[in-house]
C-alpha atoms as a PDB file:
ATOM      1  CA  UNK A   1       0.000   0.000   0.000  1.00  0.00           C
ATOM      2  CA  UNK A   2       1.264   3.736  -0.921  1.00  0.00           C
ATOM      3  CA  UNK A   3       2.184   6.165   1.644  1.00  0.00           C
ATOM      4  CA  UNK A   4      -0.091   9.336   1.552  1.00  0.00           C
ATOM      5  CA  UNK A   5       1.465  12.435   2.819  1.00  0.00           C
ATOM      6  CA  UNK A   6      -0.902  15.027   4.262  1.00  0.00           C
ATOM      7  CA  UNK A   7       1.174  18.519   4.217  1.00  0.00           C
ATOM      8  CA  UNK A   8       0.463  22.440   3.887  1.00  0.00           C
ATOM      9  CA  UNK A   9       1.251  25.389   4.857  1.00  0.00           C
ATOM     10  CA  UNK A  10       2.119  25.670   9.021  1.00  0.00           C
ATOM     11  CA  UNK A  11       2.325  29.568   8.632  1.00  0.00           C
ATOM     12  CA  UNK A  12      -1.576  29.426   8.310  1.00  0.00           C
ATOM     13  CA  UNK A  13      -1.564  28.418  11.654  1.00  0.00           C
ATOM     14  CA  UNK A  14       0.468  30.982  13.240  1.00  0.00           C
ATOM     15  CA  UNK A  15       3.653  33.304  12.532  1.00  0.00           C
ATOM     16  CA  UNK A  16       5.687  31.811  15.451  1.00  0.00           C
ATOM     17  CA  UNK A  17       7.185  28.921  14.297  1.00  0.00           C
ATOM     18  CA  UNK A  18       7.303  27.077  17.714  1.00  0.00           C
ATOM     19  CA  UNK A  19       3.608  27.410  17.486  1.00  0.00           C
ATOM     20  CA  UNK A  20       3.356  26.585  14.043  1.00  0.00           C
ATOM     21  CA  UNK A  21       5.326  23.291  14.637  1.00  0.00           C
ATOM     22  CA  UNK A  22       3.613  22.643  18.378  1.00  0.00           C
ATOM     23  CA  UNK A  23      -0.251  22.653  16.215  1.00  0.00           C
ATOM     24  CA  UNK A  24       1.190  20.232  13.415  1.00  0.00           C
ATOM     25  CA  UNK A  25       2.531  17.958  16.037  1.00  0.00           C
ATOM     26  CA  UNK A  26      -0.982  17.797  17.596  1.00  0.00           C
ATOM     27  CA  UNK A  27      -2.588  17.356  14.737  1.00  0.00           C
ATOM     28  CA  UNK A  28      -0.553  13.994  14.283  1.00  0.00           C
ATOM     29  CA  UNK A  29       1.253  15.495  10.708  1.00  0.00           C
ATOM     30  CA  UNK A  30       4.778  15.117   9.903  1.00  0.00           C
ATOM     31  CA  UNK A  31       5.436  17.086   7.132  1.00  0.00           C
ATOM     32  CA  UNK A  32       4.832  20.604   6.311  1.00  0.00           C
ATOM     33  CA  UNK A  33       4.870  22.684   3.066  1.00  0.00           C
ATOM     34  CA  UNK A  34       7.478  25.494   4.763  1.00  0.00           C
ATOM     35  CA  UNK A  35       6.872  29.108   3.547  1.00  0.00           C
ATOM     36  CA  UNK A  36       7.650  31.366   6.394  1.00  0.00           C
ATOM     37  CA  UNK A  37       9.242  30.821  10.312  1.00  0.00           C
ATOM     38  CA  UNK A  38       8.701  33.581  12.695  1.00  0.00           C
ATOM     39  CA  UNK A  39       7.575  36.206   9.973  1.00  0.00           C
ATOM     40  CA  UNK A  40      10.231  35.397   7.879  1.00  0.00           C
ATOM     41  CA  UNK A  41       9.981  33.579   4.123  1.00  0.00           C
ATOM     42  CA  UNK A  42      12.317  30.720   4.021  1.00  0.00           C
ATOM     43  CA  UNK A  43      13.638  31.960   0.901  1.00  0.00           C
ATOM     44  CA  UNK A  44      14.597  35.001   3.077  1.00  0.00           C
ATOM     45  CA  UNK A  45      16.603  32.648   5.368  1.00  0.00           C
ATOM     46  CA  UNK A  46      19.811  33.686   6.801  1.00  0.00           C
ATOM     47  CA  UNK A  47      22.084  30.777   7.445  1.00  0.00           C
ATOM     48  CA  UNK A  48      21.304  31.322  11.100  1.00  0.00           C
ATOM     49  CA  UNK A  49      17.528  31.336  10.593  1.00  0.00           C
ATOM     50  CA  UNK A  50      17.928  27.995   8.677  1.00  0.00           C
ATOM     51  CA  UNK A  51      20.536  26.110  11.171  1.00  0.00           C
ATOM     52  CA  UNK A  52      17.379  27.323  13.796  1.00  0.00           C
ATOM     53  CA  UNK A  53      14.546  26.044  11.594  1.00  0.00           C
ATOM     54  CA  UNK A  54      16.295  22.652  10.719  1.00  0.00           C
ATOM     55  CA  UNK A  55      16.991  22.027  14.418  1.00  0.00           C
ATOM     56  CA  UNK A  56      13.361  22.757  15.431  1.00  0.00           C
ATOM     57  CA  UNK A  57      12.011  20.867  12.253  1.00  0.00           C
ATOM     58  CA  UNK A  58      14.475  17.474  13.747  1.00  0.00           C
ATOM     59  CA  UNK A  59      13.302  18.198  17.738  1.00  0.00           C
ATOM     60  CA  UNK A  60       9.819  18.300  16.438  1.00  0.00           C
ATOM     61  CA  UNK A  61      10.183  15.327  14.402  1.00  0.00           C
ATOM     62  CA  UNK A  62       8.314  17.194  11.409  1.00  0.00           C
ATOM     63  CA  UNK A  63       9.937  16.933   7.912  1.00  0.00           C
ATOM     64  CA  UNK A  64       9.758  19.471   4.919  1.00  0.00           C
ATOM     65  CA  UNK A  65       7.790  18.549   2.193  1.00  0.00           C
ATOM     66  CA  UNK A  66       8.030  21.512  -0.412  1.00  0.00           C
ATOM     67  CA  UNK A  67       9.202  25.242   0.211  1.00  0.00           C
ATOM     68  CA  UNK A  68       6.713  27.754  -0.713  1.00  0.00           C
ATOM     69  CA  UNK A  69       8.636  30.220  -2.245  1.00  0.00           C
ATOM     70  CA  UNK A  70       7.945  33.375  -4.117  1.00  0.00           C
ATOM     71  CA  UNK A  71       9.759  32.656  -6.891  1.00  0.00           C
ATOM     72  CA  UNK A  72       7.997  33.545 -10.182  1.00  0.00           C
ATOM     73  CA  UNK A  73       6.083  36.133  -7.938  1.00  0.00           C
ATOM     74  CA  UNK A  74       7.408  38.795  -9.916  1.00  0.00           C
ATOM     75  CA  UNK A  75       6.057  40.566 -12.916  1.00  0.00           C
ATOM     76  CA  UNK A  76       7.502  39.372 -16.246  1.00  0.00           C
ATOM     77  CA  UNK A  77       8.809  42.971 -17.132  1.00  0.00           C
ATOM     78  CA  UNK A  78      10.839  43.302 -13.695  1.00  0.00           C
ATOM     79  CA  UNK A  79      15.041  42.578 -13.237  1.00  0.00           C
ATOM     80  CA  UNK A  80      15.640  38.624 -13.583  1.00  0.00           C
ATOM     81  CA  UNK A  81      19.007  38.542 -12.377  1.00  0.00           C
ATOM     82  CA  UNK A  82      18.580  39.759  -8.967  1.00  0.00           C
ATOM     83  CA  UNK A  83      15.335  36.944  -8.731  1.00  0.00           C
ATOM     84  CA  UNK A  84      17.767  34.261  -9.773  1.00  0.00           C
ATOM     85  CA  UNK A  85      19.957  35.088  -7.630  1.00  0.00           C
ATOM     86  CA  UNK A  86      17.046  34.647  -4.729  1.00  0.00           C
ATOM     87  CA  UNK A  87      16.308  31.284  -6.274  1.00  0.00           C
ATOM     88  CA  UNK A  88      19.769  29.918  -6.109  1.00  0.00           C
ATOM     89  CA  UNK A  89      19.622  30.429  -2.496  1.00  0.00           C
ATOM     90  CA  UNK A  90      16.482  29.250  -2.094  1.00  0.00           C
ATOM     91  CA  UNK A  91      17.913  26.162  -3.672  1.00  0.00           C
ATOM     92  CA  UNK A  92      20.848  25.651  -1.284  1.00  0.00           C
ATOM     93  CA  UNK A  93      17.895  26.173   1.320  1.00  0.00           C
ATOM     94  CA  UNK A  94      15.700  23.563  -0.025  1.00  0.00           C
ATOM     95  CA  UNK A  95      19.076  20.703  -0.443  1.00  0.00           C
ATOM     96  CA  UNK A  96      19.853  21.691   2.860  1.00  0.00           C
ATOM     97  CA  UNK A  97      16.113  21.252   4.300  1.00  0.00           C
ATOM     98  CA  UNK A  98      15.723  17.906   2.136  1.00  0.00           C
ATOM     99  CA  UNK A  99      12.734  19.066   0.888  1.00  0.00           C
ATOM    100  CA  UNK A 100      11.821  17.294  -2.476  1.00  0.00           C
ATOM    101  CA  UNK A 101       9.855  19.856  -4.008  1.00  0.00           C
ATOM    102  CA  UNK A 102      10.023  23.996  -4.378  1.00  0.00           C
ATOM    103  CA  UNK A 103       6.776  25.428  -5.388  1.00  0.00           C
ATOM    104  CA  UNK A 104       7.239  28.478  -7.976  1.00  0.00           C
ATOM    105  CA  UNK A 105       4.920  31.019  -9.826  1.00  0.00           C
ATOM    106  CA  UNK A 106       5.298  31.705 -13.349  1.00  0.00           C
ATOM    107  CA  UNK A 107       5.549  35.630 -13.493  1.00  0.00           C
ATOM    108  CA  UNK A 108       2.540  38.214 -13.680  1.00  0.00           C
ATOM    109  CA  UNK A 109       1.865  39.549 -16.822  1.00  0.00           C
ATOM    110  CA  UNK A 110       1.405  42.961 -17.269  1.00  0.00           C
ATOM    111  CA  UNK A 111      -1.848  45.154 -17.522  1.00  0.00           C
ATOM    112  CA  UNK A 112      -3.270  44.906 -20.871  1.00  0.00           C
ATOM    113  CA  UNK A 113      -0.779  42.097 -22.161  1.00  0.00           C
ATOM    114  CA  UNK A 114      -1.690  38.670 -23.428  1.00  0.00           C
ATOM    115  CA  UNK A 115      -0.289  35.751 -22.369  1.00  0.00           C
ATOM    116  CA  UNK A 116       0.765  35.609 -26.232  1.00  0.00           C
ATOM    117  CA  UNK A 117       2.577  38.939 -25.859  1.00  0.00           C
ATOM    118  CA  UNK A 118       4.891  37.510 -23.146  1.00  0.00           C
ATOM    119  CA  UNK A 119       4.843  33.810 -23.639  1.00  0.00           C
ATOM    120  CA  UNK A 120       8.571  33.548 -25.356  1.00  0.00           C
ATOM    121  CA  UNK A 121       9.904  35.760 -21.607  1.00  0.00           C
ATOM    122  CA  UNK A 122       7.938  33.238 -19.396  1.00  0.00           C
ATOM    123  CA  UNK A 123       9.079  30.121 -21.293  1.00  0.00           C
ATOM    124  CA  UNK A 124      12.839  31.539 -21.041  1.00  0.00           C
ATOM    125  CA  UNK A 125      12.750  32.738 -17.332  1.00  0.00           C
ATOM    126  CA  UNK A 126      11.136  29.162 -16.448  1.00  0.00           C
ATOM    127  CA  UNK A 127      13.302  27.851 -18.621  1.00  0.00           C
ATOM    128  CA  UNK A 128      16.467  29.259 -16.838  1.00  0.00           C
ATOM    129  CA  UNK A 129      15.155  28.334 -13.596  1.00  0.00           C
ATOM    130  CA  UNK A 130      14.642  24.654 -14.846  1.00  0.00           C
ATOM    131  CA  UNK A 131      17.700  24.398 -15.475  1.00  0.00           C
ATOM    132  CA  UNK A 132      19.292  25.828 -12.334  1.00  0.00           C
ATOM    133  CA  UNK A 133      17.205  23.461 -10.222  1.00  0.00           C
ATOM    134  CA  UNK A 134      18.296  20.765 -12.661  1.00  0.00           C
ATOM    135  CA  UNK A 135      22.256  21.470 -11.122  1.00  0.00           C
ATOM    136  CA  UNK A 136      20.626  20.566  -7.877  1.00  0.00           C
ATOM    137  CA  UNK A 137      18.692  17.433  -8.889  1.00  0.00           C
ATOM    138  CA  UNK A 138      15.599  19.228  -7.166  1.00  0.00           C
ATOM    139  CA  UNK A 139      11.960  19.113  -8.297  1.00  0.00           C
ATOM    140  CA  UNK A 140       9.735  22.434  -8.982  1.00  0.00           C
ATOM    141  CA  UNK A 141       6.086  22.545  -8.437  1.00  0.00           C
ATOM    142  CA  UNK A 142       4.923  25.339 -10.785  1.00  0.00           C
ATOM    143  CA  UNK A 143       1.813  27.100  -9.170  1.00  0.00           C
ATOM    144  CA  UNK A 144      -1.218  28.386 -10.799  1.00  0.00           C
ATOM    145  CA  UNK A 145      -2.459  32.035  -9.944  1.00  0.00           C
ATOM    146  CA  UNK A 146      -4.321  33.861 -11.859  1.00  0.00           C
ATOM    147  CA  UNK A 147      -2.741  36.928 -13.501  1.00  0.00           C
ATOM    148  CA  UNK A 148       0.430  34.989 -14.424  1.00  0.00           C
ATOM    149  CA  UNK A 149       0.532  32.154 -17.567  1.00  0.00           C
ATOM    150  CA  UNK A 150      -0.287  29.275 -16.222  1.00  0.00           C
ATOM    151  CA  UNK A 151      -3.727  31.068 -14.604  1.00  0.00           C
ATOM    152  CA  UNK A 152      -5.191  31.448 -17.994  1.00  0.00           C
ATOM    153  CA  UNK A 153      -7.061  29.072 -20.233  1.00  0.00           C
ATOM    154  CA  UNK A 154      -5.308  27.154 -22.732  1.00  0.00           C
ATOM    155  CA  UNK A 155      -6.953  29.118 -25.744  1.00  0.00           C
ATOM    156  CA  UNK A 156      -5.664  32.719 -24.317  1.00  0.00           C
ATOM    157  CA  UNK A 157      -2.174  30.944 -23.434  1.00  0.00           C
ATOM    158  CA  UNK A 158      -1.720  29.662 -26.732  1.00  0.00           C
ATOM    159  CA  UNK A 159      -3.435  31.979 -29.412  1.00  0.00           C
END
């Protein structure tokens, strides 16, 4: 029989982390989707703040499932370099938390722009960050929102 993992979001719960972790330990989980600790995005981690999350994560017995990061959370037309950069640490953060997945956004398009006006940036900034999280060996969970590419019907995607 397959092992079902029941995860989300612990930051839901509360901004304190302690609290966040006490709540999923009652509620018998042992993983959680990890976006923020104490306020604080995990992609925003300081190596501090992570060597402090990991060792609550391991006293609480609670594993990582996915990081729920903002990455993609940008609009199509802003700087790309400086977002990259943000992912590659987010990266080291995610090998270092074991977590097998990273969710990711695929860029807000801007006012009065078709997701066939931008389609060719999106593809190539996904593409680059693909490929970066291919170095790793990590997985990417692409989310849909709407406003960005992957929140609009096929037919206005690909028209």
């Amino acid at each position: 029989m397959k092992k079902i993992v029941l995860t989300g979001f612990s930051d839901e719960i509360a901004p304190d982390f302690d609290e966040q972790l006490e709540a999923i330990r009652e509620f018998g989980l042992g993983y959680i989707e990890l976006r923020a600790a104490d306020g604080i995005n995990v992609s925003d981690f300081t190596p501090e703040k992570l060597r402090e999350a990991k060792g609550k994560l391991a006293e609480a017995g609670i594993k990582v499932s996915s990081i729920g990061s903002p990455i993609g959370k940008i609009n199509i037309t802003d700087d790309f370099q400086g977002h990259m950069e943000k992912f590659k640490r987010t990266l080291e953060i995610q090998k270092e938390l074991g977590a097998p997945f990273l969710r990711m956004f695929s860029f807000y398009l801007p006012e009065g722009k078709s997701p066939a006006d931008c389609k060719e940036e999106v593809f190539s900034r996904v593409g680059a960050l693909a490929e970066e999280s291919g170095t790793l060996g990590r997985g990417s969970a692409p989310r849909k929102r709407k406003g960005n590419l992957r929140g609009h019907s096929p037919p206005g995607v690909w028209s």
